[in-house]
PDB file of N, CA and C in Angstrom:
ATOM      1  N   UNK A   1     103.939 114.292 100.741  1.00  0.00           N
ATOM      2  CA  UNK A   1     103.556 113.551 101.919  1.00  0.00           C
ATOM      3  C   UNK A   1     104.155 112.151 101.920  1.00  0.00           C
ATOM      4  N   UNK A   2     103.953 111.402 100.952  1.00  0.00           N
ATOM      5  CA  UNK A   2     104.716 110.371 100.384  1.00  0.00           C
ATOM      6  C   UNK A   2     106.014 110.544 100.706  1.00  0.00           C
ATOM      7  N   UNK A   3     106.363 111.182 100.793  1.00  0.00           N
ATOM      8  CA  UNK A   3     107.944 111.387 100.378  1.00  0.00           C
ATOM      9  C   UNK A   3     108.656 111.636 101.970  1.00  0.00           C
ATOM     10  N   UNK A   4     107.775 111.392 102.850  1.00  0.00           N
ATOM     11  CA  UNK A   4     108.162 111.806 104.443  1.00  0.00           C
ATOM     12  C   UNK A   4     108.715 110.028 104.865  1.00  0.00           C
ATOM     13  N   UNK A   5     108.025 109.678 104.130  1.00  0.00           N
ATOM     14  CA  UNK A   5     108.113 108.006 104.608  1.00  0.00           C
ATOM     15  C   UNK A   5     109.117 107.701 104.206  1.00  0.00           C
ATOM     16  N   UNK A   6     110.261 108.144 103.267  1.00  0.00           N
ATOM     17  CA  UNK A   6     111.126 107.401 103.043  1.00  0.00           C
ATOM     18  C   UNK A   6     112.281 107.247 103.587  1.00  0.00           C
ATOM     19  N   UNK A   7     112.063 108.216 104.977  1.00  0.00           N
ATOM     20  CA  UNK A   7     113.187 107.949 105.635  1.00  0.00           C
ATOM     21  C   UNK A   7     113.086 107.191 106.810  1.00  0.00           C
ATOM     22  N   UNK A   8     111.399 106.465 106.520  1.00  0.00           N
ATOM     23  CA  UNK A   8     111.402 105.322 108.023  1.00  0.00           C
ATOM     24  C   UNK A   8     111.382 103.983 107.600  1.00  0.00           C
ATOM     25  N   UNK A   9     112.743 103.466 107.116  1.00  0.00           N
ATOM     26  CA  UNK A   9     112.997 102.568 106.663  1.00  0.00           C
ATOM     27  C   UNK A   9     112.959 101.816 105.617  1.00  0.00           C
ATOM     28  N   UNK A  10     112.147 100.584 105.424  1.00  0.00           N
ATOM     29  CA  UNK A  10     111.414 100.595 103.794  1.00  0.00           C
ATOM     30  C   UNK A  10     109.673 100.017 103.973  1.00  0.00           C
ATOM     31  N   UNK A  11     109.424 100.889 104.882  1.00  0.00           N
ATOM     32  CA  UNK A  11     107.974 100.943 105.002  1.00  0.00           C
ATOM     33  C   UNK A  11     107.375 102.121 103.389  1.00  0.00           C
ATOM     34  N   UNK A  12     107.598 103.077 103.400  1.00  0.00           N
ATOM     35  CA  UNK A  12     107.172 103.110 101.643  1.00  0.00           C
ATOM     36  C   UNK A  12     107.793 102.706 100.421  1.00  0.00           C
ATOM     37  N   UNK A  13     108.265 101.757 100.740  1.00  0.00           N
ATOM     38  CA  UNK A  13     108.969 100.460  99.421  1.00  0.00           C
ATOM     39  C   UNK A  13     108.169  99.474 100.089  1.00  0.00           C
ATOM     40  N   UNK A  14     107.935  99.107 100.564  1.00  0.00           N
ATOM     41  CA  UNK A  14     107.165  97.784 100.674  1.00  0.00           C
ATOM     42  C   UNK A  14     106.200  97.945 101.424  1.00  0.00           C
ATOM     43  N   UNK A  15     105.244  98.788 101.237  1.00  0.00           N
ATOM     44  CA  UNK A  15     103.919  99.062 101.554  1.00  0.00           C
ATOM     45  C   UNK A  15     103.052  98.854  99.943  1.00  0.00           C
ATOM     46  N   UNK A  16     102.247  97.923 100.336  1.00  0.00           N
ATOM     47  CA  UNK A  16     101.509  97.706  98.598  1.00  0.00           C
ATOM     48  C   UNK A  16     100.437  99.405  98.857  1.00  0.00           C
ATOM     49  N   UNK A  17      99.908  99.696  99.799  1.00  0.00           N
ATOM     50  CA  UNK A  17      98.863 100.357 100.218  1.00  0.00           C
ATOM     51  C   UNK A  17      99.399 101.864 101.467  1.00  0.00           C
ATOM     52  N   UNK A  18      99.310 103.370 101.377  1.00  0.00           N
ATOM     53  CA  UNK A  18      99.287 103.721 102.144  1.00  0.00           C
ATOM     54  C   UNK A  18      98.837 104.786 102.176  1.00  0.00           C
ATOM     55  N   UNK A  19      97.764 105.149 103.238  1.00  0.00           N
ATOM     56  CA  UNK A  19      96.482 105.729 103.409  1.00  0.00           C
ATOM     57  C   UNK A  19      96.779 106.732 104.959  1.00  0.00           C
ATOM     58  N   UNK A  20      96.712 108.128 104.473  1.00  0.00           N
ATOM     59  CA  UNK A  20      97.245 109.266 105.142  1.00  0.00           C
ATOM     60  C   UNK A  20      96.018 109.795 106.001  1.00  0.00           C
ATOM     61  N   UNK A  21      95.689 109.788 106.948  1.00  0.00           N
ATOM     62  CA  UNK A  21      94.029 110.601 107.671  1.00  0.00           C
ATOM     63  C   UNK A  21      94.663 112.074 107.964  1.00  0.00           C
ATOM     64  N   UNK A  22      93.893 112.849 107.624  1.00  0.00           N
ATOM     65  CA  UNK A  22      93.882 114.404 108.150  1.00  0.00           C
ATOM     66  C   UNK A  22      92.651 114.897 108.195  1.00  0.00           C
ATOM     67  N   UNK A  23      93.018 115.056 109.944  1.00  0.00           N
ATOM     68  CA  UNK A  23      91.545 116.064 110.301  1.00  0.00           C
ATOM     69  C   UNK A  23      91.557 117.278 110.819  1.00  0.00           C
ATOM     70  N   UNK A  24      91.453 118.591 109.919  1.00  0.00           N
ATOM     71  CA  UNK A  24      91.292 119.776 110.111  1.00  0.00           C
ATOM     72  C   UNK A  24      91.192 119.884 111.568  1.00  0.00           C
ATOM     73  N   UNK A  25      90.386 119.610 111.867  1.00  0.00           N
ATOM     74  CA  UNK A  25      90.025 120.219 113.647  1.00  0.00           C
ATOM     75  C   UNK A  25      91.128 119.921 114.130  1.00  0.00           C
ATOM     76  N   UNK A  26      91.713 118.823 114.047  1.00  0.00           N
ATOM     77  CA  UNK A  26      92.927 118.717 115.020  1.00  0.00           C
ATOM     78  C   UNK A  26      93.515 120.158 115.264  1.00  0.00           C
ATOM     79  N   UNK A  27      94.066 120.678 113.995  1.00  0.00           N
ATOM     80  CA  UNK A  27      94.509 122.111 113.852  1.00  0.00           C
ATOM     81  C   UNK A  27      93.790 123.300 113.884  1.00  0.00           C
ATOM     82  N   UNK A  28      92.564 123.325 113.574  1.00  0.00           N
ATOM     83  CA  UNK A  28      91.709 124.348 113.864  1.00  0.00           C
ATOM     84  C   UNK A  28      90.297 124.106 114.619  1.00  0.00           C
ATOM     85  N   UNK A  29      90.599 124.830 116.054  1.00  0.00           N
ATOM     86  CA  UNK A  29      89.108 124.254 116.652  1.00  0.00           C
ATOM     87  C   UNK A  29      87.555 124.427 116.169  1.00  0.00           C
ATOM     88  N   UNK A  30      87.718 125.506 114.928  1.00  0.00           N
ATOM     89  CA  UNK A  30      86.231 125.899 114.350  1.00  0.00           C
ATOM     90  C   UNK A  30      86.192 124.995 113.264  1.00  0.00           C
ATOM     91  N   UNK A  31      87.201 124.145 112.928  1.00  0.00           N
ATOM     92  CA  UNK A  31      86.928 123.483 111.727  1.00  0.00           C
ATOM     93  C   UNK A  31      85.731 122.739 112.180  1.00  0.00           C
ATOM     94  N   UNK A  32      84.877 122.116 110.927  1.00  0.00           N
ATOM     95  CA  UNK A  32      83.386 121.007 110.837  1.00  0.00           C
ATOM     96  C   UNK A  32      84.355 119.664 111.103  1.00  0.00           C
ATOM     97  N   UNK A  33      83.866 118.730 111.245  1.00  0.00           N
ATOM     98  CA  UNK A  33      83.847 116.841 111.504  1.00  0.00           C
ATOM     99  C   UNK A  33      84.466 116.252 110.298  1.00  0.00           C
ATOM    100  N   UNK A  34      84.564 116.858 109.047  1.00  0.00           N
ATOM    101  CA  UNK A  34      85.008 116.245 108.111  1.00  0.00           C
ATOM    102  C   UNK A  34      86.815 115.830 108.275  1.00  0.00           C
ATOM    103  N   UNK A  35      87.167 114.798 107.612  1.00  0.00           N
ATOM    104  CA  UNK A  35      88.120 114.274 107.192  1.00  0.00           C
ATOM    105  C   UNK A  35      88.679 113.752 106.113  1.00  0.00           C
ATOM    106  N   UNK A  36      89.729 113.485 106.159  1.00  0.00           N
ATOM    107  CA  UNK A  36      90.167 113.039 104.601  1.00  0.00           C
ATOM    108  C   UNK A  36      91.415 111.783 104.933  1.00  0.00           C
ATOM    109  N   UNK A  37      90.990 111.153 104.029  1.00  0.00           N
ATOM    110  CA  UNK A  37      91.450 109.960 103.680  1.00  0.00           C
ATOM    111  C   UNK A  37      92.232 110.019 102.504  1.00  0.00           C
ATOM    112  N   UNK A  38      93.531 110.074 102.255  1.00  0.00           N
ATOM    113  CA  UNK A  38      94.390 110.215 101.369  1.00  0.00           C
ATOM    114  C   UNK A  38      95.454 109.060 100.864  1.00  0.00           C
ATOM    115  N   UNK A  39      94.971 108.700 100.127  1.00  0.00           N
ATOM    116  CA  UNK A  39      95.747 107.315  99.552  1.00  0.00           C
ATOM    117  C   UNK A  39      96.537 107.718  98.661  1.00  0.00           C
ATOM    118  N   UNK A  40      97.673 107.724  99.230  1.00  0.00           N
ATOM    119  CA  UNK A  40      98.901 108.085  98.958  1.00  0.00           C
ATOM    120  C   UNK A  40      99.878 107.508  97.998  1.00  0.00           C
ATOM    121  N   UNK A  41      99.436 105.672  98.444  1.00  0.00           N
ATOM    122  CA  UNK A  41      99.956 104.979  97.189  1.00  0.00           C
ATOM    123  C   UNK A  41      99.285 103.364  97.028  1.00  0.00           C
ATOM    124  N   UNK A  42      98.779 102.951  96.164  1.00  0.00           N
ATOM    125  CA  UNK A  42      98.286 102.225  95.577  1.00  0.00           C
ATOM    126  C   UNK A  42      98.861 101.277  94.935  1.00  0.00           C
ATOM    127  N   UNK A  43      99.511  99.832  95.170  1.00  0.00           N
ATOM    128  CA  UNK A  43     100.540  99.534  94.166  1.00  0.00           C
ATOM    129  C   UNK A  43      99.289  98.728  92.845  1.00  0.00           C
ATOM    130  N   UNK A  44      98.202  97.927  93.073  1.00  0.00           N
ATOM    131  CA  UNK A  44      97.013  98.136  92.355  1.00  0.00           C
ATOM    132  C   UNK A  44      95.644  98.772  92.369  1.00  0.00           C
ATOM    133  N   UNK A  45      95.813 100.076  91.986  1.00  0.00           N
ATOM    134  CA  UNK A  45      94.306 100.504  92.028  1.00  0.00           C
ATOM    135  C   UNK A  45      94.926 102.521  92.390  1.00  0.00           C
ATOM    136  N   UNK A  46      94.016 102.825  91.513  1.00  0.00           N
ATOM    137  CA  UNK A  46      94.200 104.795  91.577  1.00  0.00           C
ATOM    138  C   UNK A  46      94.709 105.201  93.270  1.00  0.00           C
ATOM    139  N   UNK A  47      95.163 106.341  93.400  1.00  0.00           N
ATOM    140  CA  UNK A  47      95.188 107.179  94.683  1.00  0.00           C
ATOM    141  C   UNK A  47      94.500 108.415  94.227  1.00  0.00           C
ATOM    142  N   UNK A  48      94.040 109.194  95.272  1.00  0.00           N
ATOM    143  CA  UNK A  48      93.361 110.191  95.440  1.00  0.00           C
ATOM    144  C   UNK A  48      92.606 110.567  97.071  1.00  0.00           C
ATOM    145  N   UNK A  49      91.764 111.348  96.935  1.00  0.00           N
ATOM    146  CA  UNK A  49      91.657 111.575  98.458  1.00  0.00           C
ATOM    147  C   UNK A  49      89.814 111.288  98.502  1.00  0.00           C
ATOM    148  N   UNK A  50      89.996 110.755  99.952  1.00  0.00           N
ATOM    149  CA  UNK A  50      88.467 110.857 100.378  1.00  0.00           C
ATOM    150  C   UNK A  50      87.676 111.278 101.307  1.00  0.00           C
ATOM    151  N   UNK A  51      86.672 111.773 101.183  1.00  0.00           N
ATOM    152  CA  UNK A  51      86.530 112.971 101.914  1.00  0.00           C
ATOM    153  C   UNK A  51      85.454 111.914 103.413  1.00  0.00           C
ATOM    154  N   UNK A  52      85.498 111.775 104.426  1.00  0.00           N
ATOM    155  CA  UNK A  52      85.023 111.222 105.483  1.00  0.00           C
ATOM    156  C   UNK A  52      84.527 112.257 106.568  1.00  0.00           C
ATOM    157  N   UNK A  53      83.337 111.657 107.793  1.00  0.00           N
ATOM    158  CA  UNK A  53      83.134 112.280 108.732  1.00  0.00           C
ATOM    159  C   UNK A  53      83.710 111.832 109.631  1.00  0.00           C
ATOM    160  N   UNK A  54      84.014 112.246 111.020  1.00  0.00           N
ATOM    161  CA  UNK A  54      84.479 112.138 112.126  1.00  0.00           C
ATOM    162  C   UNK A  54      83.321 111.918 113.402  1.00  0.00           C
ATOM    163  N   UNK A  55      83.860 111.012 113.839  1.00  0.00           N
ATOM    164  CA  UNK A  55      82.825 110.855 114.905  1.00  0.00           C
ATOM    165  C   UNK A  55      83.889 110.396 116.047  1.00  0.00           C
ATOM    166  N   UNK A  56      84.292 112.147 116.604  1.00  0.00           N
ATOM    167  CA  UNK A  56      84.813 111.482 118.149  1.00  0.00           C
ATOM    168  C   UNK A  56      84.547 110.843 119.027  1.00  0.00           C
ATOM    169  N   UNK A  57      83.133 111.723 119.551  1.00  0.00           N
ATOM    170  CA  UNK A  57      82.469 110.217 120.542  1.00  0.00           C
ATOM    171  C   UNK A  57      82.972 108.893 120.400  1.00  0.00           C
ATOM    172  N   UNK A  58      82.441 108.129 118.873  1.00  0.00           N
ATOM    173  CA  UNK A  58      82.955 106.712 119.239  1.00  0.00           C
ATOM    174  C   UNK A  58      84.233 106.557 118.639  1.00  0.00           C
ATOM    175  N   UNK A  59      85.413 107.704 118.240  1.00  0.00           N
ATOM    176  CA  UNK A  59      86.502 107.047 117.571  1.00  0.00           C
ATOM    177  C   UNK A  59      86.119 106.166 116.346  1.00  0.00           C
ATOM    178  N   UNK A  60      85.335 107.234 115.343  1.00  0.00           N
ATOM    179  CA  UNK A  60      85.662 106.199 114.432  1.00  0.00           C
ATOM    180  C   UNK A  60      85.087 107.216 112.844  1.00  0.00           C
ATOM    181  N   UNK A  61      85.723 106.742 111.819  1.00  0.00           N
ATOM    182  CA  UNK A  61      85.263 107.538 110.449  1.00  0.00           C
ATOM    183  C   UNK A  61      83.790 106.710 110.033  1.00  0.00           C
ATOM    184  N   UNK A  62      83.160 107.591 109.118  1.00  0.00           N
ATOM    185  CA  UNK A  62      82.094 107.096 108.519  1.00  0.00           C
ATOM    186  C   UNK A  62      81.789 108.001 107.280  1.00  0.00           C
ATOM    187  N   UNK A  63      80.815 107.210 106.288  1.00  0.00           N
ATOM    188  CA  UNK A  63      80.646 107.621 105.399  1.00  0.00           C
ATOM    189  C   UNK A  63      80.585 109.421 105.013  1.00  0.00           C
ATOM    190  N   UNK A  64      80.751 109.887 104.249  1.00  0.00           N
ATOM    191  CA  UNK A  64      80.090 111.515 104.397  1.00  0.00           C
ATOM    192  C   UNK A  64      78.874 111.691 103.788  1.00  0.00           C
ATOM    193  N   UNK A  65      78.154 112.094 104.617  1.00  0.00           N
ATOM    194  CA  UNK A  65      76.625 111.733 103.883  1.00  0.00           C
ATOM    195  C   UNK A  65      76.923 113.482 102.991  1.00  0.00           C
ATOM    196  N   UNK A  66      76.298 113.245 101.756  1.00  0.00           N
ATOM    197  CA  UNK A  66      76.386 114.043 100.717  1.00  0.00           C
ATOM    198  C   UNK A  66      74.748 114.330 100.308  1.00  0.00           C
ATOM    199  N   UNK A  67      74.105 115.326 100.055  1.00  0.00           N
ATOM    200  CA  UNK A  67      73.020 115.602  99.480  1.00  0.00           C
ATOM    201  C   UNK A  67      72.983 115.810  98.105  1.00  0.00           C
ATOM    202  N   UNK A  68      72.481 115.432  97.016  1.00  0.00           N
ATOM    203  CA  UNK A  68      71.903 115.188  95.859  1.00  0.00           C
ATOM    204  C   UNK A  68      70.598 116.493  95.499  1.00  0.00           C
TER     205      UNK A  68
END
C-alpha cells in the first residue's frame, strides 16, 4: 500500500506520518460500520492498523466500542 505512493512525487519521502482509511462497505453493501485506520508509516512511533467505527450520518470516525 505504501508502495503506491511512490509514484506521487515525494509525498512518501517526506511524509513523517501516513495513515491509510478503509471502509469495507464502500465495497460491500452488507459489510458492518467498522473501519480501519492503517498507519502505514511512522517516522517516530510503531505502524499497524486500527480498527474504528463509521458514522455516516455525521461524516466522521469514532472510537470502536469493544466489550470486555
Amino acid at each position: 500500500m505504501i508502495a503506491d505512493l511512490r509514484e506521487s512525487g515525494s509525498i512518501e519521502q517526506d511524509a513523517d506520518m501516513v495513515i491509510l482509511l478503509y471502509r469495507p462497505a464502500v465495497y460491500d453493501e452488507d459489510a458492518d460500520n467498522t473501519s480501519q485506520a492503517i498507519i502505514a508509516k511512522h517516522r517516530h512511533g510503531p505502524t499497524g492498523t486500527v480498527m474504528l467505527a463509521w458514522q455516516g450520518e455525521y461524516t466522521r470516525f469514532m472510537n470502536l466500542a469493544t466489550e470486555y
